[in-house]
PDB file of N, CA and C in Angstrom:
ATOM      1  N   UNK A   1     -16.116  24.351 -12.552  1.00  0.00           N
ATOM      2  CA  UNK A   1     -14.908  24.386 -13.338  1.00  0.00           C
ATOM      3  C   UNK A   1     -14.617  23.017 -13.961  1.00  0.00           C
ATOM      4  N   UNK A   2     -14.976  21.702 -13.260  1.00  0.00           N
ATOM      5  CA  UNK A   2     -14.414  20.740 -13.893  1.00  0.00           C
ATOM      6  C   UNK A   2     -15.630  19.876 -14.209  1.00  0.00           C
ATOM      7  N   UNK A   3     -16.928  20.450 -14.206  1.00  0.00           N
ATOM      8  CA  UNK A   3     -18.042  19.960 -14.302  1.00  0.00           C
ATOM      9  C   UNK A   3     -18.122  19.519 -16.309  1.00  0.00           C
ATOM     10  N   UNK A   4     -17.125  20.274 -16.780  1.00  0.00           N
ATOM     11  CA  UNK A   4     -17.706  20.129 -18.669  1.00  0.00           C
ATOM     12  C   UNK A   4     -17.147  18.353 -18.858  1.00  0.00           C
ATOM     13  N   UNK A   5     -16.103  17.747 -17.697  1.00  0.00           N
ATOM     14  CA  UNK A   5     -15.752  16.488 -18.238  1.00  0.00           C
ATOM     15  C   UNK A   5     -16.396  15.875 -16.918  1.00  0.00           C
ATOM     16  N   UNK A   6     -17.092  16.008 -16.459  1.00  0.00           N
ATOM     17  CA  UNK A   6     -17.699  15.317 -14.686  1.00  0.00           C
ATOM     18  C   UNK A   6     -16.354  14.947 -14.135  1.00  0.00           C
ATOM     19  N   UNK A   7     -15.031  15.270 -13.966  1.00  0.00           N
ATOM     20  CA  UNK A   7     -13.965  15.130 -13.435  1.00  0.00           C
ATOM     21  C   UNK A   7     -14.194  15.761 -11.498  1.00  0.00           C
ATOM     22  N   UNK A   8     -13.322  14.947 -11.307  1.00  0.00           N
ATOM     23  CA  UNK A   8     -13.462  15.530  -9.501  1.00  0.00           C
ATOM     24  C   UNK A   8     -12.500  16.182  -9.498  1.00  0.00           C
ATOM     25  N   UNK A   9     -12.362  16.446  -8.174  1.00  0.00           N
ATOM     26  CA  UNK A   9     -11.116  17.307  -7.868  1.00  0.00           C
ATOM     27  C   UNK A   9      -9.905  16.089  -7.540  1.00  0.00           C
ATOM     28  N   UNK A  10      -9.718  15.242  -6.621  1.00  0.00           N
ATOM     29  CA  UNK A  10      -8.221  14.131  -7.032  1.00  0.00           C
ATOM     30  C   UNK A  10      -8.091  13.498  -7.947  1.00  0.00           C
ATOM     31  N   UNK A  11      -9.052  13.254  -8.781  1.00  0.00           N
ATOM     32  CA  UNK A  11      -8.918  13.013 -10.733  1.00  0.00           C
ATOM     33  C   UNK A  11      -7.626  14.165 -10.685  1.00  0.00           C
ATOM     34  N   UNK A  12      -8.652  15.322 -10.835  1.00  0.00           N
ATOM     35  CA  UNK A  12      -7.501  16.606 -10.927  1.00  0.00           C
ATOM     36  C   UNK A  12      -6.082  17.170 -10.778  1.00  0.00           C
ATOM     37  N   UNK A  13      -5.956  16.483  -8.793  1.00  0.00           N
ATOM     38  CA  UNK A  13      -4.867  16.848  -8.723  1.00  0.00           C
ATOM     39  C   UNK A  13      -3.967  15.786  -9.069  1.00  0.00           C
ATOM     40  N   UNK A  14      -4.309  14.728  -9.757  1.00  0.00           N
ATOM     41  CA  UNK A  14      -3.718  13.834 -10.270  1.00  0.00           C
ATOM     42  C   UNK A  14      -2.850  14.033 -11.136  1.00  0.00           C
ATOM     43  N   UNK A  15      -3.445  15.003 -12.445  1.00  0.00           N
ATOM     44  CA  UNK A  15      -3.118  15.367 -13.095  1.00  0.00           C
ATOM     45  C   UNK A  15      -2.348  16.551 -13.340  1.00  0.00           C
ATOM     46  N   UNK A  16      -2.709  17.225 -11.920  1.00  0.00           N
ATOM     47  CA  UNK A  16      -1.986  18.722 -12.181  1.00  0.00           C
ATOM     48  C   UNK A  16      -0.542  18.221 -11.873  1.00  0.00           C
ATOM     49  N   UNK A  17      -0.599  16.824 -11.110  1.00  0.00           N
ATOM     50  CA  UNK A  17       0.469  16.716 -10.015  1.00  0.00           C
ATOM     51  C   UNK A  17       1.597  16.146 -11.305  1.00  0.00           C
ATOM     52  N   UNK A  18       1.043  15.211 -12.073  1.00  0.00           N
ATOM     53  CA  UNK A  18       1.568  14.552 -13.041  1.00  0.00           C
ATOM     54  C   UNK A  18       2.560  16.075 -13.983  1.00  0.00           C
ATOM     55  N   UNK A  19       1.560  16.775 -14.415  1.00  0.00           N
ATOM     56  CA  UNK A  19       1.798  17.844 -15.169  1.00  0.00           C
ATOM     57  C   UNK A  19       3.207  18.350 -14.572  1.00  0.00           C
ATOM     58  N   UNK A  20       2.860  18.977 -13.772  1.00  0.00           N
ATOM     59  CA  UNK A  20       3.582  19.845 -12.885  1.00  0.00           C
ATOM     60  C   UNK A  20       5.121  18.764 -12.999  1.00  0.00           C
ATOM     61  N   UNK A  21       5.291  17.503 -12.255  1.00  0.00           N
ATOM     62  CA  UNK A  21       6.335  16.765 -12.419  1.00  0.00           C
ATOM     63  C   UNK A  21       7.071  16.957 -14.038  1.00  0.00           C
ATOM     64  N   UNK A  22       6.239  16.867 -14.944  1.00  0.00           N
ATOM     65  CA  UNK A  22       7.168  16.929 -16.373  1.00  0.00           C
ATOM     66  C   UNK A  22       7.300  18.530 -16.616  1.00  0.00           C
ATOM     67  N   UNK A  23       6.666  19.409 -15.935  1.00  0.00           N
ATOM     68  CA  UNK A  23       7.063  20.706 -16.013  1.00  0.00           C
ATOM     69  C   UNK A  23       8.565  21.029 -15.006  1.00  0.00           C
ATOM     70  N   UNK A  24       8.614  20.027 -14.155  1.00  0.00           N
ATOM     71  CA  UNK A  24       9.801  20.732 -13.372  1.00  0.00           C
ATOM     72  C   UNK A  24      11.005  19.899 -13.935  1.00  0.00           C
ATOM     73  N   UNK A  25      10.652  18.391 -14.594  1.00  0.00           N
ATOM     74  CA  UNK A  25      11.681  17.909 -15.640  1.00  0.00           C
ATOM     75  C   UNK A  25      12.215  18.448 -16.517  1.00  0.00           C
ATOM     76  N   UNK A  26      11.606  19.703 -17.430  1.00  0.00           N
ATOM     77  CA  UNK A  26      11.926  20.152 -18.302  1.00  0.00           C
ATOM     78  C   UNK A  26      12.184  21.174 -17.664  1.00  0.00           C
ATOM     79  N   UNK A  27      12.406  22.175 -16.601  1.00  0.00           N
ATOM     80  CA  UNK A  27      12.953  23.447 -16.087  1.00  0.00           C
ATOM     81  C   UNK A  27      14.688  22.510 -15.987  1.00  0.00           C
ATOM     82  N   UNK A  28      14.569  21.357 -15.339  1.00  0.00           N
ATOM     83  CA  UNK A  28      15.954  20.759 -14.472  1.00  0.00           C
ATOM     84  C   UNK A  28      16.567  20.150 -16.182  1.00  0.00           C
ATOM     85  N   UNK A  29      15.807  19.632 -17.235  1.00  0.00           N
ATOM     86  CA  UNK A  29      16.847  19.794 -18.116  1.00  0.00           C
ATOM     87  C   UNK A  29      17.230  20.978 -18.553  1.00  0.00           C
ATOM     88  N   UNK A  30      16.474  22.043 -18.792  1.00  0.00           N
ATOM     89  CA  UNK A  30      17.126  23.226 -19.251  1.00  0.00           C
ATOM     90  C   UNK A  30      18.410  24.212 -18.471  1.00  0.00           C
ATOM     91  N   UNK A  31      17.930  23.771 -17.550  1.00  0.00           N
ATOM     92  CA  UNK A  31      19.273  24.394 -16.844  1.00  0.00           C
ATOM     93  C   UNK A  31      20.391  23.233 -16.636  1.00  0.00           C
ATOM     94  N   UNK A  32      20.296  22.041 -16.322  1.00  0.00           N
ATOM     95  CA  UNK A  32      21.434  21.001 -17.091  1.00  0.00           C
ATOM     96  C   UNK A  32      21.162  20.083 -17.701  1.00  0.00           C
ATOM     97  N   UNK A  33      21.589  19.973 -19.170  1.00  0.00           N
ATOM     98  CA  UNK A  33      21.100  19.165 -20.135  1.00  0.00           C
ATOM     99  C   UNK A  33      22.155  17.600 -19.788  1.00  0.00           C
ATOM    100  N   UNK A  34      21.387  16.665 -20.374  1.00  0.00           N
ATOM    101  CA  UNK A  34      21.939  15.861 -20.731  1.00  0.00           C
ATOM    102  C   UNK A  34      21.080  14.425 -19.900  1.00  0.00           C
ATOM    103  N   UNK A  35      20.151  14.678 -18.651  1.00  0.00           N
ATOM    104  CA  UNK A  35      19.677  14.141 -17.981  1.00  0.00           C
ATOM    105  C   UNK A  35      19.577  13.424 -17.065  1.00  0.00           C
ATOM    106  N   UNK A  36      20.721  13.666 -16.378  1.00  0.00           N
ATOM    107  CA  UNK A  36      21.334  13.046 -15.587  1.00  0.00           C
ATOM    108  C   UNK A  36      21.509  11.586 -14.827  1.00  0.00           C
ATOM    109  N   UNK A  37      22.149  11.126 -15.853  1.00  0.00           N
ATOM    110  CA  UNK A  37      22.180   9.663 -16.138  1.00  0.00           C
ATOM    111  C   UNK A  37      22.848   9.180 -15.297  1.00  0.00           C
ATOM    112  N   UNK A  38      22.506   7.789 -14.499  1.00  0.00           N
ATOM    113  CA  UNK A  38      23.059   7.062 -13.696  1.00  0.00           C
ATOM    114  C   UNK A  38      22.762   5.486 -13.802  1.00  0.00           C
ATOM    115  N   UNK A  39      23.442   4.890 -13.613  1.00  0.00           N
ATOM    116  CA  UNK A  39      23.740   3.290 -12.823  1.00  0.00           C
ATOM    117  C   UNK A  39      22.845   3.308 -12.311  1.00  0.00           C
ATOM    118  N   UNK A  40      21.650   2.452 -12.289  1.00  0.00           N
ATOM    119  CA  UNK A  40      20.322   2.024 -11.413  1.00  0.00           C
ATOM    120  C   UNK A  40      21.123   0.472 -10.778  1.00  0.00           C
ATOM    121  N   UNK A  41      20.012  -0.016 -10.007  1.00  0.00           N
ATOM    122  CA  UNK A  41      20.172  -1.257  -8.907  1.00  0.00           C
ATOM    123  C   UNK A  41      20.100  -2.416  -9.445  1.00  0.00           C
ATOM    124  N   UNK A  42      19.553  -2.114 -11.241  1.00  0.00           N
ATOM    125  CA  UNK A  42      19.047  -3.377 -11.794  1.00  0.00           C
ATOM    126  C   UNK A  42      20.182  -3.467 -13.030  1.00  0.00           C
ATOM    127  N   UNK A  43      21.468  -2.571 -12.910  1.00  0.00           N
ATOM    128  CA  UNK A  43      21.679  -2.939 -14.243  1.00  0.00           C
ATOM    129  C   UNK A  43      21.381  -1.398 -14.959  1.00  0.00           C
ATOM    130  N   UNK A  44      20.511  -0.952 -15.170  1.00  0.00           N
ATOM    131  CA  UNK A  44      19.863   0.004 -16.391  1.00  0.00           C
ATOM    132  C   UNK A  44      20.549   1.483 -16.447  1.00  0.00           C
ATOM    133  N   UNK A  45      20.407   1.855 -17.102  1.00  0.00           N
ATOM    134  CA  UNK A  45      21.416   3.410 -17.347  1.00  0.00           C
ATOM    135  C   UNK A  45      19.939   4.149 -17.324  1.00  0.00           C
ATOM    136  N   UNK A  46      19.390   5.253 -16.093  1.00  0.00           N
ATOM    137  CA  UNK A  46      18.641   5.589 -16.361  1.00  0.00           C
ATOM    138  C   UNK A  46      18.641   7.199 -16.660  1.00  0.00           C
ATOM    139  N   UNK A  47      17.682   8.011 -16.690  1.00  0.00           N
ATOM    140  CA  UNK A  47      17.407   9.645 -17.306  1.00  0.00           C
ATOM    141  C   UNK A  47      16.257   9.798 -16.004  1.00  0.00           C
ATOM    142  N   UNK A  48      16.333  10.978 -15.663  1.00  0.00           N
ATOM    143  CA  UNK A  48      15.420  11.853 -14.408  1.00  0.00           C
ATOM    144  C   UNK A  48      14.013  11.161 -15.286  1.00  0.00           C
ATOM    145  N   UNK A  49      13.839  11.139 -16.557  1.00  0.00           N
ATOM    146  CA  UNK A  49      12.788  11.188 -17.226  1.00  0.00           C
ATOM    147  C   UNK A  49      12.328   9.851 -17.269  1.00  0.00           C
ATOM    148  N   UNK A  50      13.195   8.433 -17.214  1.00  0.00           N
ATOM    149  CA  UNK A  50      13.037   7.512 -16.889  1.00  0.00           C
ATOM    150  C   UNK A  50      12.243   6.820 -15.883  1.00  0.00           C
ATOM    151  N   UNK A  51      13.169   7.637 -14.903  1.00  0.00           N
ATOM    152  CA  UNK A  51      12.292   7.525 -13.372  1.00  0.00           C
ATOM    153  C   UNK A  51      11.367   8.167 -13.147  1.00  0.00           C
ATOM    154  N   UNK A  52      11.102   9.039 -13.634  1.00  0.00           N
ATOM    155  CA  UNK A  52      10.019   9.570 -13.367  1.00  0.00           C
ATOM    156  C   UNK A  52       8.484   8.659 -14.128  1.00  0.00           C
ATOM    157  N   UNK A  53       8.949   8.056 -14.877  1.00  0.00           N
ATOM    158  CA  UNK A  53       7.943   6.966 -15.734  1.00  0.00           C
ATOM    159  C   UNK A  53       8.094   5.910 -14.830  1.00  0.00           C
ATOM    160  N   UNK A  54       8.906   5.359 -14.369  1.00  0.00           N
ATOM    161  CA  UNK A  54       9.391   4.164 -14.008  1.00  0.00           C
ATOM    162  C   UNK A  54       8.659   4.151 -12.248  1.00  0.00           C
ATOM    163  N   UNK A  55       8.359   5.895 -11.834  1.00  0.00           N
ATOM    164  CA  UNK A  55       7.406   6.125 -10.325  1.00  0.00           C
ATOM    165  C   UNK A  55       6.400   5.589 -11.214  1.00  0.00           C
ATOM    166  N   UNK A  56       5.986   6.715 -11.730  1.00  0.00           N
ATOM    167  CA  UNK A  56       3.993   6.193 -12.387  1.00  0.00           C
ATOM    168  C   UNK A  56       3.539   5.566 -12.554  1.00  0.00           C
ATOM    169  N   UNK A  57       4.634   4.494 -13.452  1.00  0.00           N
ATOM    170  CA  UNK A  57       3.945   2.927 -13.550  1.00  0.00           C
ATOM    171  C   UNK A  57       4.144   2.274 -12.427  1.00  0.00           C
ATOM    172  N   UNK A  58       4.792   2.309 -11.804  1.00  0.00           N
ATOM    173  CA  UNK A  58       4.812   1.633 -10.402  1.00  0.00           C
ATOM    174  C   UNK A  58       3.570   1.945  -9.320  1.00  0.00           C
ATOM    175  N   UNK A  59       3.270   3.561  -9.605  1.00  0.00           N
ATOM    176  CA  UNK A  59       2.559   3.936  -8.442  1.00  0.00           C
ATOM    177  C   UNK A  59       1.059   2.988  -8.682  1.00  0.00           C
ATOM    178  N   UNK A  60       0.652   3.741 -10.329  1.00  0.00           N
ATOM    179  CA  UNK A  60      -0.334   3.095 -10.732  1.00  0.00           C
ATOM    180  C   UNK A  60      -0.605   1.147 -10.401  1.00  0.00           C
ATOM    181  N   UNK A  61       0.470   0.500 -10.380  1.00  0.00           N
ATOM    182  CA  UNK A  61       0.107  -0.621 -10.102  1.00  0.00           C
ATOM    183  C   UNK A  61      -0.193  -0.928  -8.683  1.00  0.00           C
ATOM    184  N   UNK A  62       0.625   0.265  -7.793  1.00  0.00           N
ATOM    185  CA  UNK A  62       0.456   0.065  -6.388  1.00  0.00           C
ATOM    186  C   UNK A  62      -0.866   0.252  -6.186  1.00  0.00           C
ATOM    187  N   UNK A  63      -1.613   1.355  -6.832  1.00  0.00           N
ATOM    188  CA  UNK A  63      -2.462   1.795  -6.295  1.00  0.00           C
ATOM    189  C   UNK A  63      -4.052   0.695  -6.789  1.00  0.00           C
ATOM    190  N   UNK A  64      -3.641   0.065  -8.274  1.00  0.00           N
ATOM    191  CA  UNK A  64      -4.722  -0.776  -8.483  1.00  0.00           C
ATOM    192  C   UNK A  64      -4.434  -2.169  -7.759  1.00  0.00           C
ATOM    193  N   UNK A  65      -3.381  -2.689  -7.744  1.00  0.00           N
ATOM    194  CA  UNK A  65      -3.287  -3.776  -6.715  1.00  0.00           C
ATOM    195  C   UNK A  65      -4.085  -4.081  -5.386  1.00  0.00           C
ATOM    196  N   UNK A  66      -3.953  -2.533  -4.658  1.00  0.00           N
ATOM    197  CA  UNK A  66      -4.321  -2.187  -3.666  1.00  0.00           C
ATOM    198  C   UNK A  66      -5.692  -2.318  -3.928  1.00  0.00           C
ATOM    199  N   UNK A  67      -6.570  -1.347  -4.852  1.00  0.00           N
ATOM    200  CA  UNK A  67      -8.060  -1.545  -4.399  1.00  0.00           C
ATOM    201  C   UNK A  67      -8.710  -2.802  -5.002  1.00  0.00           C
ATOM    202  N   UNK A  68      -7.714  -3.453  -5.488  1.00  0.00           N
ATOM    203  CA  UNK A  68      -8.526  -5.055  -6.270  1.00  0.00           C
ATOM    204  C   UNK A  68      -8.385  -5.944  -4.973  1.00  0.00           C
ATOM    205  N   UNK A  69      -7.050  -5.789  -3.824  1.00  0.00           N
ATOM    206  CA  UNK A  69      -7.250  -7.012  -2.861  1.00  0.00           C
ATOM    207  C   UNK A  69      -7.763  -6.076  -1.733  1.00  0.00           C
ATOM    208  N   UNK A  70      -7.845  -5.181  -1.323  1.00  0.00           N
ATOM    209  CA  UNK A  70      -8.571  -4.596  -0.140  1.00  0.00           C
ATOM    210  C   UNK A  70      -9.207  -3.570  -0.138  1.00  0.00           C
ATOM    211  N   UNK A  71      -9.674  -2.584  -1.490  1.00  0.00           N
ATOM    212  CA  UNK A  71     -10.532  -1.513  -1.569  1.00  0.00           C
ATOM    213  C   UNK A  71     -10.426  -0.545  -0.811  1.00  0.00           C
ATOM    214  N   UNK A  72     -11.226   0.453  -0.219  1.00  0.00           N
ATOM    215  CA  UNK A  72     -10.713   1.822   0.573  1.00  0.00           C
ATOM    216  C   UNK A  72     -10.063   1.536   1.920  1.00  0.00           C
ATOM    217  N   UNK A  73      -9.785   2.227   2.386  1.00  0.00           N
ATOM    218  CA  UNK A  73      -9.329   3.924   2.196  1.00  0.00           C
ATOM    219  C   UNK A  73      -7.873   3.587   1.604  1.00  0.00           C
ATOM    220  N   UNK A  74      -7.164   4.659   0.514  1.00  0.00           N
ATOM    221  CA  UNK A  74      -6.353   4.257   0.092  1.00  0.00           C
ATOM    222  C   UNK A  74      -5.234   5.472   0.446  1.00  0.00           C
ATOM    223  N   UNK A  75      -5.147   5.915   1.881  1.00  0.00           N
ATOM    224  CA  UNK A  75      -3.936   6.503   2.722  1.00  0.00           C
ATOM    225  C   UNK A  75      -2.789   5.621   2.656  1.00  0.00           C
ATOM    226  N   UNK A  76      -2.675   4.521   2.523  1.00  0.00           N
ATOM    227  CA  UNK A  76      -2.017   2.706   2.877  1.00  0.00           C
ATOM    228  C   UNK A  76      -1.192   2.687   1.399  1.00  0.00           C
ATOM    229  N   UNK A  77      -1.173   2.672   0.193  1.00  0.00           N
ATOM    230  CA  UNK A  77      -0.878   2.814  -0.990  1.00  0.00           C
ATOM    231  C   UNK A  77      -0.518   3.654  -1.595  1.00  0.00           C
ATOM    232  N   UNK A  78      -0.711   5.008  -0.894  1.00  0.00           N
ATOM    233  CA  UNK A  78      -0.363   6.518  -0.980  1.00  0.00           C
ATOM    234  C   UNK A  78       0.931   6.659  -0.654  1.00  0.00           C
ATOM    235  N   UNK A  79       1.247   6.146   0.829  1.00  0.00           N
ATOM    236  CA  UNK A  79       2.423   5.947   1.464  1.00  0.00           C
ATOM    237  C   UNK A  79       3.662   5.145   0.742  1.00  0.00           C
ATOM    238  N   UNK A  80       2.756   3.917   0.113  1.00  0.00           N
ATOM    239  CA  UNK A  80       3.977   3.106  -0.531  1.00  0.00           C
ATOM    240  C   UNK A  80       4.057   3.564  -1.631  1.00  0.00           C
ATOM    241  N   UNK A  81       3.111   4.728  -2.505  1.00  0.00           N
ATOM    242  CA  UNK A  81       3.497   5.142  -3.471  1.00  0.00           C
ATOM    243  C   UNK A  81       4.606   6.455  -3.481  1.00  0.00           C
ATOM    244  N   UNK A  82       4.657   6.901  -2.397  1.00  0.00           N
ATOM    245  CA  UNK A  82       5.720   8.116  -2.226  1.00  0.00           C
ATOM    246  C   UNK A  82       6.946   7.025  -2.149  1.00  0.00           C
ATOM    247  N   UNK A  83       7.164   5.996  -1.335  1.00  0.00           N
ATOM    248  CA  UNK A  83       8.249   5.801  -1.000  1.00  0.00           C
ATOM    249  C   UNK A  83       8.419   5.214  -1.950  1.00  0.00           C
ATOM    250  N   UNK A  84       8.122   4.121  -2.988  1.00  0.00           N
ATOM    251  CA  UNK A  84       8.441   4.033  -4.291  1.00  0.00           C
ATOM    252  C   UNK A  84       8.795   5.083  -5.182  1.00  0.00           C
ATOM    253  N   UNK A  85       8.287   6.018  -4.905  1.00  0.00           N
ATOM    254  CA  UNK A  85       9.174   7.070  -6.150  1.00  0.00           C
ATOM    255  C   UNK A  85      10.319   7.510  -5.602  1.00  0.00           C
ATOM    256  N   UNK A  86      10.420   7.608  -4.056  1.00  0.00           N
ATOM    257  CA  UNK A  86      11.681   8.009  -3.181  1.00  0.00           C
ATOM    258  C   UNK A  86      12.585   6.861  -3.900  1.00  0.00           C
ATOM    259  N   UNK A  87      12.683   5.506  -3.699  1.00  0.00           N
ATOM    260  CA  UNK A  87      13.327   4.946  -4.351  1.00  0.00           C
ATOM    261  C   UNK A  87      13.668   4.715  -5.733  1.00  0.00           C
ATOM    262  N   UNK A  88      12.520   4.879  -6.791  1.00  0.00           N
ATOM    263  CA  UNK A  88      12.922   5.126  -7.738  1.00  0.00           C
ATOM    264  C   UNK A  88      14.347   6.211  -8.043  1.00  0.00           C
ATOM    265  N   UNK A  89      14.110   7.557  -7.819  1.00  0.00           N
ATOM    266  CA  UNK A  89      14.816   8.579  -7.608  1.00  0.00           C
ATOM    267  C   UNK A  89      16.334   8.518  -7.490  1.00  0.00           C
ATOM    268  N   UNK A  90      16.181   7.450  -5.933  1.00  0.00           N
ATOM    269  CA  UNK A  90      17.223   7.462  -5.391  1.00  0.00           C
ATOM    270  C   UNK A  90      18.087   6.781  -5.647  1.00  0.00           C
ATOM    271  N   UNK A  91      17.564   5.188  -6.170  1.00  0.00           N
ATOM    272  CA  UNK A  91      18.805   4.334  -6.563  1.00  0.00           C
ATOM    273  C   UNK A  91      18.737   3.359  -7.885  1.00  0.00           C
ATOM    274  N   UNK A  92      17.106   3.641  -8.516  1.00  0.00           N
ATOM    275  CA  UNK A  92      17.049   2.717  -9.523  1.00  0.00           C
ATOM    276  C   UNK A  92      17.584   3.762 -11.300  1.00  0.00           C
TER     277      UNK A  92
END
């Protein structure tokens, strides 16, 4: 199935996972518009859609940071990447 781009399967669920996140952004604006804007920690007026950019780029740096100073296994960066989006979410 994912052999036409040599893609793996956590390439994959990378992407489904990504997908899926702006698919459930756009279910939660349609049923309340406007995006539910708040006061972040830094100052910033943010949108669900914000943070949700504002996880990715974060995760992504967690996760290349991680294999440039200590390489596998990357369970260790996984962890700080959930709880970075927990915080994103929650207060930025």
């Amino acid at each position: 199935m994912l052999s036409w781009m040599a893609w793996t399967w956590p390439t994959a669920a990378v992407f489904i996972g990504i997908f899926s996140a702006i698919g459930i952004l756009v279910m939660l604006e349609i049923r309340n518009p406007g995006g539910d804007e708040r006061q972040g920690i830094l100052g910033l007026t943010t949108t669900r859609g914000d943070r949700l950019f504002l996880t990715c780029l974060g995760t992504s740096y967690i996760f290349l940071a991680w294999i440039g100073l200590f390489g596998m296994p990357l369970w260790m960066p996984l962890g700080l990447a959930i709880l970075w989006g927990i915080i994103c979410f929650w207060k930025v």
